[in-house]
C-alpha atoms as a PDB file:
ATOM      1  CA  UNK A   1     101.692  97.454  99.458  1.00  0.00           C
ATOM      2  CA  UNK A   2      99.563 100.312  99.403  1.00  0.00           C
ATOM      3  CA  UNK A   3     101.593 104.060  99.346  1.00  0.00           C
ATOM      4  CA  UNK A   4     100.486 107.238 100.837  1.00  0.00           C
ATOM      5  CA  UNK A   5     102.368 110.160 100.610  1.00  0.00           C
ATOM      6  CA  UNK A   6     101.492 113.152 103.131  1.00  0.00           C
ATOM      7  CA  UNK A   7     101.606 116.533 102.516  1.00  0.00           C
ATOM      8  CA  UNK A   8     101.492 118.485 105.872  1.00  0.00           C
ATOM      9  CA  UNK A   9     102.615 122.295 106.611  1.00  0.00           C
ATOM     10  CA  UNK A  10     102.214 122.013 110.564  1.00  0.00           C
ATOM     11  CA  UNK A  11     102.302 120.217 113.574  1.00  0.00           C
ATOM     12  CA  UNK A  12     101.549 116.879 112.224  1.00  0.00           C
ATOM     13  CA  UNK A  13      98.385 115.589 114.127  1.00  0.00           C
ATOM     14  CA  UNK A  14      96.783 113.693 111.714  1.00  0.00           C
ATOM     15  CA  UNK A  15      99.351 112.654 110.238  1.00  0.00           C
ATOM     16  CA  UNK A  16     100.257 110.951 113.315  1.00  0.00           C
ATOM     17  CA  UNK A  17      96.492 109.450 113.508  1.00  0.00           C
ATOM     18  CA  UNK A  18      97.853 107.846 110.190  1.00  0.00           C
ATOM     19  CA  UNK A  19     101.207 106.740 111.614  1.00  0.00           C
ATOM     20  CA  UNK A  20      99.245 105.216 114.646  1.00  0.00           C
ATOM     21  CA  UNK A  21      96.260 103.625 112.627  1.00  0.00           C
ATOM     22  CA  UNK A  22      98.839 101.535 110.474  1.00  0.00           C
ATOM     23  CA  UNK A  23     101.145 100.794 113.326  1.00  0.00           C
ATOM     24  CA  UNK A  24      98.143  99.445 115.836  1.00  0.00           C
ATOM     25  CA  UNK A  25      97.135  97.354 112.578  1.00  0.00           C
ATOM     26  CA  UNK A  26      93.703  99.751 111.848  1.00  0.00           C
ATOM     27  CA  UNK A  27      95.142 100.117 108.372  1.00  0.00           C
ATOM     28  CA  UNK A  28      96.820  96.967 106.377  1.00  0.00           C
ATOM     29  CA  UNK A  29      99.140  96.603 104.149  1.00  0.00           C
ATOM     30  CA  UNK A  30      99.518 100.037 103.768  1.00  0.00           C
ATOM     31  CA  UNK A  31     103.022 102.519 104.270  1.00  0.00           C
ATOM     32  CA  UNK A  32     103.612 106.310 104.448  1.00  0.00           C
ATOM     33  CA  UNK A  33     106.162 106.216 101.300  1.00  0.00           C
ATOM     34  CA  UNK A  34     106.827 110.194 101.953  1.00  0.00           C
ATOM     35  CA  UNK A  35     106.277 113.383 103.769  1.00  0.00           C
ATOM     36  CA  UNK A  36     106.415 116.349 102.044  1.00  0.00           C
ATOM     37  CA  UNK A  37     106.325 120.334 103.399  1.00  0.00           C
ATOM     38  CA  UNK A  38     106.853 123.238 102.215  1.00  0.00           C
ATOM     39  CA  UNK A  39     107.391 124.270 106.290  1.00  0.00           C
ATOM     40  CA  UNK A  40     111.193 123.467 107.328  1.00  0.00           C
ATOM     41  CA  UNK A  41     110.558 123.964 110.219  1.00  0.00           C
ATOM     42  CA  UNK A  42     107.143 121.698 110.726  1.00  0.00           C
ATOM     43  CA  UNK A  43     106.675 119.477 113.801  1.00  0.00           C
ATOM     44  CA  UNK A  44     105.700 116.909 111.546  1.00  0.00           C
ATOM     45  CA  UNK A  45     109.236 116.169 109.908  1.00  0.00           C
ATOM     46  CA  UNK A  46     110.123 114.636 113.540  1.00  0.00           C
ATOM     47  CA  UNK A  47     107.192 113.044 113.717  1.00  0.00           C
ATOM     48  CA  UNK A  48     108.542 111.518 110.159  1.00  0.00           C
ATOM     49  CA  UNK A  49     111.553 110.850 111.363  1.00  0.00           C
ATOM     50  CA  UNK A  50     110.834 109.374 114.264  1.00  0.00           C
ATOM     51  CA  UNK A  51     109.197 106.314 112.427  1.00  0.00           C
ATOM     52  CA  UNK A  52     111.475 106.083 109.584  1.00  0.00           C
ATOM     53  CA  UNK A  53     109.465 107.293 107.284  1.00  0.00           C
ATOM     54  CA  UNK A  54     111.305 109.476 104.156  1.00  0.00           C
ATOM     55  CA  UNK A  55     110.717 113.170 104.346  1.00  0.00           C
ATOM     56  CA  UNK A  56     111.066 115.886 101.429  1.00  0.00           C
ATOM     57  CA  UNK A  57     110.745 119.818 102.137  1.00  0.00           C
ATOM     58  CA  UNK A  58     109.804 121.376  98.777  1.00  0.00           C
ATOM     59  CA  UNK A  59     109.230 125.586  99.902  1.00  0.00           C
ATOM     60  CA  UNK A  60     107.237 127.673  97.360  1.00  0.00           C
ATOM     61  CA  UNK A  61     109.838 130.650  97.986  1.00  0.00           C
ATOM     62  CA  UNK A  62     112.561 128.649  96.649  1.00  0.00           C
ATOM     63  CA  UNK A  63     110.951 128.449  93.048  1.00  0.00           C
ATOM     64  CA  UNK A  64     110.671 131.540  91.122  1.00  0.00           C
ATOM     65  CA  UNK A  65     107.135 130.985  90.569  1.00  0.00           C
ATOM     66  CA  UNK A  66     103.765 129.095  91.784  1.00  0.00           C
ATOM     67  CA  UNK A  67     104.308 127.124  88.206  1.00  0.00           C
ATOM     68  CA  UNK A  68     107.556 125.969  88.826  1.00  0.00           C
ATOM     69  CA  UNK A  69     106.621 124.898  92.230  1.00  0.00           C
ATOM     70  CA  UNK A  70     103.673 122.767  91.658  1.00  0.00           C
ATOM     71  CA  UNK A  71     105.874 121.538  88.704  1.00  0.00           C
ATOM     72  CA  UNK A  72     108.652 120.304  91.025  1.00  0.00           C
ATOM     73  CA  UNK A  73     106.242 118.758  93.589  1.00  0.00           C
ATOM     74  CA  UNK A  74     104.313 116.779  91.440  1.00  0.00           C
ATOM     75  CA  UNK A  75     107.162 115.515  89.519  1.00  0.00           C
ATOM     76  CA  UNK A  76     108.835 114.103  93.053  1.00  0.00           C
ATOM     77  CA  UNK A  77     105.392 112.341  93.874  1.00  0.00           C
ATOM     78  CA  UNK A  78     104.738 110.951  90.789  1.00  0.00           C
ATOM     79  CA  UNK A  79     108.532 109.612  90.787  1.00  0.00           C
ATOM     80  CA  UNK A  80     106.651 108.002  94.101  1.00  0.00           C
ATOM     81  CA  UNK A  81     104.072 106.083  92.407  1.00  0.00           C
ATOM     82  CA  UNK A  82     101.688 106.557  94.878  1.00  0.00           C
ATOM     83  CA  UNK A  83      97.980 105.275  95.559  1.00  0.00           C
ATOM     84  CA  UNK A  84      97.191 108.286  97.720  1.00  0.00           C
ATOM     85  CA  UNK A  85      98.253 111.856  98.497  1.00  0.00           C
ATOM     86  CA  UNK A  86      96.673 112.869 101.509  1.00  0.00           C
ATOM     87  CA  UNK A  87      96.899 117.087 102.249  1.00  0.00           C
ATOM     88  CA  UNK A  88      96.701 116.808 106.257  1.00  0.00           C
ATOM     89  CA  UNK A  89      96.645 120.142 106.646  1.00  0.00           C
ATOM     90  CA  UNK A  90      98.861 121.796 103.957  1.00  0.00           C
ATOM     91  CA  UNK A  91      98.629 125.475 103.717  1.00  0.00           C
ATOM     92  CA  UNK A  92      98.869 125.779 100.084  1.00  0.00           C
ATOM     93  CA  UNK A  93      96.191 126.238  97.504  1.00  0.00           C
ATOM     94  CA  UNK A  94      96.736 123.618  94.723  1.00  0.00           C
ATOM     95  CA  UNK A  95      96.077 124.424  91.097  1.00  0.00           C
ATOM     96  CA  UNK A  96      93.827 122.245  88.346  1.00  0.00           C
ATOM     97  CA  UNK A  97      96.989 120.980  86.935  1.00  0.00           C
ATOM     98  CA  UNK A  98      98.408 119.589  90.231  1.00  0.00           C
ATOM     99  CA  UNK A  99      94.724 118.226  90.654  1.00  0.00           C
ATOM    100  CA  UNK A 100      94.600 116.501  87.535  1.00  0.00           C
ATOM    101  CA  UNK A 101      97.611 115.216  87.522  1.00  0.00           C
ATOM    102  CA  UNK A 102      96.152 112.777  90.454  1.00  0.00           C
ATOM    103  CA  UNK A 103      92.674 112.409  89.470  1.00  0.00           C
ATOM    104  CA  UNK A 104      90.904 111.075  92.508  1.00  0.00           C
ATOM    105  CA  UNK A 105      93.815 110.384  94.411  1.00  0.00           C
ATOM    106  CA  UNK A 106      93.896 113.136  96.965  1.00  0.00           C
ATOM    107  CA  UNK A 107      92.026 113.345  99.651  1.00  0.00           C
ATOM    108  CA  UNK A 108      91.638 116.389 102.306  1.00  0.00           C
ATOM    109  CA  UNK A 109      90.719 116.571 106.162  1.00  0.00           C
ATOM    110  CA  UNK A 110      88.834 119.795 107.071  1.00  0.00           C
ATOM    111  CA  UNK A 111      87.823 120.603 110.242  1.00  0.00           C
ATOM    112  CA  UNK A 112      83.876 121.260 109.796  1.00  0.00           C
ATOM    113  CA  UNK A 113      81.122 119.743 107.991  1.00  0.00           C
ATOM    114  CA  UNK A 114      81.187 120.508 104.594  1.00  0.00           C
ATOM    115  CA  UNK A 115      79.648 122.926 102.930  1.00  0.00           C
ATOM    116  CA  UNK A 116      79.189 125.161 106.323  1.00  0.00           C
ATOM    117  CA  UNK A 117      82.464 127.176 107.039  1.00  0.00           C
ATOM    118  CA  UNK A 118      84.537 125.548 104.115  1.00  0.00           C
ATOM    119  CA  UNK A 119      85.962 126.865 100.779  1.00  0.00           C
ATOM    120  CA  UNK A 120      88.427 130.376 100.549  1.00  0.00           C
ATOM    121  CA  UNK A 121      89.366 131.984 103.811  1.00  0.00           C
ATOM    122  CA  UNK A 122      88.302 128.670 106.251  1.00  0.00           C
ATOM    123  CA  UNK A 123      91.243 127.348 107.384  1.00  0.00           C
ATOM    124  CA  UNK A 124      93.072 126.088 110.899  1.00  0.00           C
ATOM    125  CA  UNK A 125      91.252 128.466 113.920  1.00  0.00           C
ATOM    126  CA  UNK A 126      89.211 130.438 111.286  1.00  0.00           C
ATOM    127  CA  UNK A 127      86.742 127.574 110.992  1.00  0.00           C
ATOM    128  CA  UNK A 128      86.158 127.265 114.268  1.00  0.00           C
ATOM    129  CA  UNK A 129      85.682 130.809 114.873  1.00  0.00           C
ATOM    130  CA  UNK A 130      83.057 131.000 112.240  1.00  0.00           C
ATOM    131  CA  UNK A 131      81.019 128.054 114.081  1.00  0.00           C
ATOM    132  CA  UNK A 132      81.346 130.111 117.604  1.00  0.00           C
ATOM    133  CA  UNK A 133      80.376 133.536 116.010  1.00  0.00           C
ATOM    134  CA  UNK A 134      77.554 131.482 114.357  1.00  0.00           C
ATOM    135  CA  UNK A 135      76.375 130.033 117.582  1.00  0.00           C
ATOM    136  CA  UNK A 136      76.597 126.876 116.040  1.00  0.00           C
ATOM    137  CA  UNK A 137      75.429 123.845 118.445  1.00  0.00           C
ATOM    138  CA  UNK A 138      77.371 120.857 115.650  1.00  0.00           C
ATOM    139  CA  UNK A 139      80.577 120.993 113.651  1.00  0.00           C
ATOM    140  CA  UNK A 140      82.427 118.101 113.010  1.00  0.00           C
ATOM    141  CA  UNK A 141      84.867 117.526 110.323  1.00  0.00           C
ATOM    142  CA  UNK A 142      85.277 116.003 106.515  1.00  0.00           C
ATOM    143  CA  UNK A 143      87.413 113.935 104.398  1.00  0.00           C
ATOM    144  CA  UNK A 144      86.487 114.592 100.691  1.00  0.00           C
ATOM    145  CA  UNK A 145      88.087 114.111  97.716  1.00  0.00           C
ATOM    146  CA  UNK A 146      90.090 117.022  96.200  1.00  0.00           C
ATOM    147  CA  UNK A 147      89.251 118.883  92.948  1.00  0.00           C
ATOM    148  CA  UNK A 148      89.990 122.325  91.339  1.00  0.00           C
ATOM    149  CA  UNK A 149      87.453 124.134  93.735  1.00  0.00           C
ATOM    150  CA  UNK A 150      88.535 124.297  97.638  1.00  0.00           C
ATOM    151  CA  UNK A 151      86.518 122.040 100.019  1.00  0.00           C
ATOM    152  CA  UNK A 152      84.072 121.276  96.891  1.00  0.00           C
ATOM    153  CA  UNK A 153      85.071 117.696  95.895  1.00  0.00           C
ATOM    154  CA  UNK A 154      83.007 114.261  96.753  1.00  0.00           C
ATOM    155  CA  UNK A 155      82.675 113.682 100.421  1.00  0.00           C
ATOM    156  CA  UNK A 156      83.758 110.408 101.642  1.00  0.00           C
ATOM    157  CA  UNK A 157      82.898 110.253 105.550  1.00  0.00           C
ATOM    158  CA  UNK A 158      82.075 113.356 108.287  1.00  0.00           C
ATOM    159  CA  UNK A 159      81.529 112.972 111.811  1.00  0.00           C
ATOM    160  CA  UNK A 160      79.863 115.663 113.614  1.00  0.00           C
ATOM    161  CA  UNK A 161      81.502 116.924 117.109  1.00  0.00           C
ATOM    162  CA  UNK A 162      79.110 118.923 119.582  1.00  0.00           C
ATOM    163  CA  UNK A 163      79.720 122.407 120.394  1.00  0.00           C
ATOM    164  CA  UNK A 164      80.136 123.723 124.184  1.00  0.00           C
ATOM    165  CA  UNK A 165      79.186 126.936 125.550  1.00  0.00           C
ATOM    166  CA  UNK A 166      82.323 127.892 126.777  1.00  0.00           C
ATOM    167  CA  UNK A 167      84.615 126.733 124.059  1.00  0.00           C
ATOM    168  CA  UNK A 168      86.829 128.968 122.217  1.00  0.00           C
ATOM    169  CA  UNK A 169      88.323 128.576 119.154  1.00  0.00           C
ATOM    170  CA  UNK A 170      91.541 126.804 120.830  1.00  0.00           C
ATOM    171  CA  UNK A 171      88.945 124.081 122.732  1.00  0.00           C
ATOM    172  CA  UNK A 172      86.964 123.392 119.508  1.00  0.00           C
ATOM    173  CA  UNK A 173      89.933 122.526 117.292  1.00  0.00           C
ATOM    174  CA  UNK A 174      91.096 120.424 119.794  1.00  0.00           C
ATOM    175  CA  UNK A 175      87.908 118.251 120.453  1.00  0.00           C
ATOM    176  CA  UNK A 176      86.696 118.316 116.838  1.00  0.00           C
ATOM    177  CA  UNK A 177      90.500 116.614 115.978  1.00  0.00           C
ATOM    178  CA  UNK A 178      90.189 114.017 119.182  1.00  0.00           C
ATOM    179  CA  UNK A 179      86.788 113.027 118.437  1.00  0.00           C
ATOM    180  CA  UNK A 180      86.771 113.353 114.634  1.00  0.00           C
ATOM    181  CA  UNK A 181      89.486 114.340 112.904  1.00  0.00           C
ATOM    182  CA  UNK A 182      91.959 111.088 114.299  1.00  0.00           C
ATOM    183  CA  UNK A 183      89.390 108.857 113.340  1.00  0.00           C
ATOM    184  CA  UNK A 184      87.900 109.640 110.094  1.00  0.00           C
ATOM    185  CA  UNK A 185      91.064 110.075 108.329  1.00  0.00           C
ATOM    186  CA  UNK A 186      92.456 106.643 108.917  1.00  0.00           C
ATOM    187  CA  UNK A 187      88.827 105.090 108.053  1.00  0.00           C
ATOM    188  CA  UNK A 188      88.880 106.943 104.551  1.00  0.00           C
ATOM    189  CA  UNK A 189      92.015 105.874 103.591  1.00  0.00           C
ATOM    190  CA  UNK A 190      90.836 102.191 104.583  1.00  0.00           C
ATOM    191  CA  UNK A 191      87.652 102.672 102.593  1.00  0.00           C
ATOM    192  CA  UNK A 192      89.572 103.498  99.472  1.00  0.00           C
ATOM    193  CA  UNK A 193      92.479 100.970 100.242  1.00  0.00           C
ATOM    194  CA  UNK A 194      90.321  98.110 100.246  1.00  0.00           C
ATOM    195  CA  UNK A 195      88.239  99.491  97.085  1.00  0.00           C
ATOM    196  CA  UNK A 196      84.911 100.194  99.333  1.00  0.00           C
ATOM    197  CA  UNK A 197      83.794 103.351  97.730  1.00  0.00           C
ATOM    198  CA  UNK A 198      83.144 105.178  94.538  1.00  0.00           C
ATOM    199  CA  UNK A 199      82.268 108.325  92.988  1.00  0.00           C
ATOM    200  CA  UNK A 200      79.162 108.324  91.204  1.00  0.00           C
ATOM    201  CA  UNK A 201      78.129 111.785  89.894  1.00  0.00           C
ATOM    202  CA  UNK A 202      80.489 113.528  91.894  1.00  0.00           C
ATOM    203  CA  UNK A 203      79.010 111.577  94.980  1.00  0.00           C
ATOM    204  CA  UNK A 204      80.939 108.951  97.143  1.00  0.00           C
ATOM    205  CA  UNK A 205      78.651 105.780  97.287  1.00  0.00           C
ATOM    206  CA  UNK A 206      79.751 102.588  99.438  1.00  0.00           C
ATOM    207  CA  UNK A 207      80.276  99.199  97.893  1.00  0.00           C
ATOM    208  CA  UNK A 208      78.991  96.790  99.592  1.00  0.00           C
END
Protein backbone atom coordinates (compact mmCIF):
# COMPACT_ATOMS: atom_id res chain seq x y z
CA UNK A 1 0.00 0.00 0.00
CA UNK A 2 1.16 3.20 -1.05
CA UNK A 3 1.40 6.13 2.04
CA UNK A 4 0.89 9.76 1.74
CA UNK A 5 1.17 11.92 4.46
CA UNK A 6 -0.41 15.58 4.11
CA UNK A 7 0.78 18.53 5.42
CA UNK A 8 -1.98 21.25 5.28
CA UNK A 9 -2.25 24.68 7.40
CA UNK A 10 -5.94 25.56 6.17
CA UNK A 11 -9.15 24.66 5.10
CA UNK A 12 -8.31 21.41 3.60
CA UNK A 13 -9.53 21.54 -0.12
CA UNK A 14 -7.19 19.58 -1.74
CA UNK A 15 -6.67 17.55 0.59
CA UNK A 16 -10.14 16.53 0.30
CA UNK A 17 -9.62 16.18 -3.71
CA UNK A 18 -7.15 13.47 -2.32
CA UNK A 19 -9.59 11.93 0.16
CA UNK A 20 -12.23 11.82 -2.73
CA UNK A 21 -9.85 10.61 -5.61
CA UNK A 22 -8.89 7.42 -3.47
CA UNK A 23 -12.33 6.87 -2.12
CA UNK A 24 -14.18 7.07 -5.82
CA UNK A 25 -11.23 4.54 -6.79
CA UNK A 26 -9.18 7.49 -9.07
CA UNK A 27 -6.20 6.54 -6.95
CA UNK A 28 -5.36 2.65 -6.01
CA UNK A 29 -3.93 1.11 -3.55
CA UNK A 30 -3.01 4.10 -2.03
CA UNK A 31 -3.93 5.61 1.92
CA UNK A 32 -3.53 9.02 3.64
CA UNK A 33 -1.24 7.43 6.59
CA UNK A 34 -1.27 11.12 8.35
CA UNK A 35 -2.23 14.70 8.50
CA UNK A 36 -0.07 16.97 9.91
CA UNK A 37 -0.56 21.04 10.83
CA UNK A 38 0.98 23.29 12.48
CA UNK A 39 -2.82 25.17 12.52
CA UNK A 40 -4.95 23.69 15.59
CA UNK A 41 -7.43 25.07 14.60
CA UNK A 42 -7.44 24.01 10.61
CA UNK A 43 -10.65 22.87 8.88
CA UNK A 44 -8.76 20.16 7.59
CA UNK A 45 -8.28 18.11 10.95
CA UNK A 46 -12.24 17.40 10.58
CA UNK A 47 -11.94 16.74 7.32
CA UNK A 48 -9.23 14.04 8.78
CA UNK A 49 -11.28 12.94 11.12
CA UNK A 50 -14.12 12.52 9.43
CA UNK A 51 -12.54 9.63 7.29
CA UNK A 52 -10.49 8.07 9.87
CA UNK A 53 -7.56 9.12 8.84
CA UNK A 54 -4.66 9.84 11.85
CA UNK A 55 -3.98 13.48 12.44
CA UNK A 56 -0.80 15.14 14.20
CA UNK A 57 -0.63 19.06 15.02
CA UNK A 58 3.10 19.88 15.29
CA UNK A 59 2.99 24.23 15.88
CA UNK A 60 6.32 26.03 15.19
CA UNK A 61 5.61 28.27 18.43
CA UNK A 62 5.78 25.35 20.58
CA UNK A 63 9.57 24.64 19.71
CA UNK A 64 12.05 27.08 20.81
CA UNK A 65 13.40 27.36 17.46
CA UNK A 66 12.77 26.81 13.50
CA UNK A 67 15.64 23.91 14.06
CA UNK A 68 13.98 22.14 16.59
CA UNK A 69 10.80 22.28 14.72
CA UNK A 70 11.71 20.93 11.42
CA UNK A 71 13.68 18.44 13.64
CA UNK A 72 10.52 17.16 15.37
CA UNK A 73 8.44 17.04 12.15
CA UNK A 74 10.60 15.15 10.14
CA UNK A 75 11.42 12.72 12.75
CA UNK A 76 7.37 11.89 13.17
CA UNK A 77 7.16 11.38 9.26
CA UNK A 78 9.98 9.46 8.80
CA UNK A 79 8.73 7.21 11.90
CA UNK A 80 5.78 7.08 9.00
CA UNK A 81 7.70 5.54 6.32
CA UNK A 82 6.08 7.25 3.78
CA UNK A 83 6.16 7.22 -0.20
CA UNK A 84 4.90 10.79 -0.39
CA UNK A 85 4.57 14.03 1.59
CA UNK A 86 2.33 16.17 -0.14
CA UNK A 87 2.38 20.22 1.27
CA UNK A 88 -1.41 21.06 0.23
CA UNK A 89 -1.13 24.27 1.16
CA UNK A 90 1.15 24.52 4.27
CA UNK A 91 2.14 27.93 5.27
CA UNK A 92 5.58 27.20 6.29
CA UNK A 93 8.81 27.66 4.45
CA UNK A 94 10.79 24.36 4.66
CA UNK A 95 14.55 24.33 5.00
CA UNK A 96 17.32 22.19 2.75
CA UNK A 97 17.58 19.81 5.56
CA UNK A 98 13.83 19.00 5.79
CA UNK A 99 14.13 18.82 1.86
CA UNK A 100 16.79 16.44 1.80
CA UNK A 101 15.76 14.45 4.18
CA UNK A 102 12.90 13.34 1.48
CA UNK A 103 14.68 13.66 -1.67
CA UNK A 104 12.01 13.68 -4.32
CA UNK A 105 9.32 12.77 -2.21
CA UNK A 106 7.41 15.97 -1.75
CA UNK A 107 5.40 17.36 -3.94
CA UNK A 108 3.57 20.98 -3.84
CA UNK A 109 0.20 22.40 -5.38
CA UNK A 110 0.46 26.13 -6.28
CA UNK A 111 -2.12 27.98 -7.57
CA UNK A 112 -0.54 29.52 -10.94
CA UNK A 113 1.60 28.36 -13.63
CA UNK A 114 4.94 28.17 -12.67
CA UNK A 115 7.38 30.39 -13.00
CA UNK A 116 4.72 33.47 -13.37
CA UNK A 117 3.57 34.66 -9.83
CA UNK A 118 5.48 31.84 -7.86
CA UNK A 119 8.51 31.81 -5.47
CA UNK A 120 8.76 34.35 -2.02
CA UNK A 121 5.73 36.45 -1.27
CA UNK A 122 3.07 34.30 -3.78
CA UNK A 123 0.97 32.59 -1.69
CA UNK A 124 -3.07 31.85 -1.08
CA UNK A 125 -4.99 35.33 -2.59
CA UNK A 126 -1.59 37.01 -3.34
CA UNK A 127 -1.21 34.93 -6.49
CA UNK A 128 -4.22 35.65 -7.77
CA UNK A 129 -3.98 39.23 -7.19
CA UNK A 130 -0.77 39.41 -9.06
CA UNK A 131 -2.54 37.70 -12.25
CA UNK A 132 -5.56 40.44 -11.97
CA UNK A 133 -3.14 43.46 -11.47
CA UNK A 134 -1.23 41.87 -14.42
CA UNK A 135 -4.25 41.68 -16.60
CA UNK A 136 -3.46 38.29 -17.10
CA UNK A 137 -6.00 36.41 -19.62
CA UNK A 138 -4.44 32.39 -18.23
CA UNK A 139 -3.37 31.15 -14.83
CA UNK A 140 -3.80 27.81 -13.91
CA UNK A 141 -2.01 25.92 -11.31
CA UNK A 142 1.19 23.41 -10.68
CA UNK A 143 2.23 20.37 -8.95
CA UNK A 144 6.11 20.25 -8.88
CA UNK A 145 8.41 18.61 -6.98
CA UNK A 146 9.88 20.38 -3.90
CA UNK A 147 13.53 21.48 -3.45
CA UNK A 148 15.52 24.06 -1.36
CA UNK A 149 14.26 27.04 -3.60
CA UNK A 150 10.32 27.92 -3.30
CA UNK A 151 8.16 26.98 -6.35
CA UNK A 152 11.62 26.10 -8.26
CA UNK A 153 11.61 22.26 -8.28
CA UNK A 154 10.68 19.84 -11.46
CA UNK A 155 7.19 20.35 -12.66
CA UNK A 156 5.12 17.34 -12.93
CA UNK A 157 1.62 18.45 -14.53
CA UNK A 158 -0.15 22.26 -14.84
CA UNK A 159 -3.42 22.97 -16.15
CA UNK A 160 -4.17 26.38 -17.18
CA UNK A 161 -7.66 28.03 -15.93
CA UNK A 162 -8.99 31.17 -17.99
CA UNK A 163 -9.25 34.45 -16.47
CA UNK A 164 -12.69 36.55 -16.40
CA UNK A 165 -13.12 40.14 -16.52
CA UNK A 166 -14.92 40.52 -13.54
CA UNK A 167 -13.17 38.13 -11.26
CA UNK A 168 -11.58 39.14 -8.13
CA UNK A 169 -9.15 37.58 -6.28
CA UNK A 170 -11.92 35.52 -4.18
CA UNK A 171 -13.56 34.17 -7.83
CA UNK A 172 -10.13 33.22 -9.26
CA UNK A 173 -8.98 31.05 -6.36
CA UNK A 174 -12.05 29.44 -6.43
CA UNK A 175 -12.25 28.44 -10.21
CA UNK A 176 -8.50 27.88 -10.62
CA UNK A 177 -9.01 25.07 -7.46
CA UNK A 178 -12.46 23.58 -9.20
CA UNK A 179 -11.05 23.36 -12.53
CA UNK A 180 -7.39 22.67 -11.70
CA UNK A 181 -6.28 22.42 -8.54
CA UNK A 182 -8.87 19.11 -7.55
CA UNK A 183 -7.71 17.47 -10.46
CA UNK A 184 -4.10 17.74 -10.96
CA UNK A 185 -3.18 16.85 -7.55
CA UNK A 186 -4.76 13.45 -7.47
CA UNK A 187 -3.29 12.74 -11.16
CA UNK A 188 0.37 13.53 -9.84
CA UNK A 189 0.25 11.46 -7.09
CA UNK A 190 -1.09 8.61 -9.55
CA UNK A 191 1.72 9.38 -11.97
CA UNK A 192 4.33 8.82 -9.32
CA UNK A 193 2.35 5.91 -7.58
CA UNK A 194 2.37 3.82 -10.49
CA UNK A 195 6.17 4.83 -11.38
CA UNK A 196 5.05 6.95 -14.67
CA UNK A 197 7.46 9.76 -14.39
CA UNK A 198 11.00 10.79 -13.80
CA UNK A 199 13.30 13.54 -13.31
CA UNK A 200 15.80 13.89 -15.85
CA UNK A 201 17.98 17.04 -15.45
CA UNK A 202 15.80 18.55 -13.09
CA UNK A 203 12.90 17.94 -15.68
CA UNK A 204 9.84 15.56 -15.14
CA UNK A 205 9.70 13.26 -18.31
CA UNK A 206 6.76 10.57 -18.72
CA UNK A 207 7.44 6.88 -19.01
CA UNK A 208 5.71 5.43 -21.30
Amino acid sequence: MFKIGVLVSGNGTNLQAIIDSINNGFIKNARIETVVTNKEDAFALQRAKNNNIETKIIKVKSFENKQLYEDALIDYLKEKELDLIVLAGFMVILSEKFVNSFKNKIINIHPSLIPAFSGEGYYGLKVHEGVLKRGCKITGATVHFVTEEADDGPIIIQKAVSVKDDDTEETLQQRVMEEAEWLILPEAINLILNKKIKIVDNIVRRIC
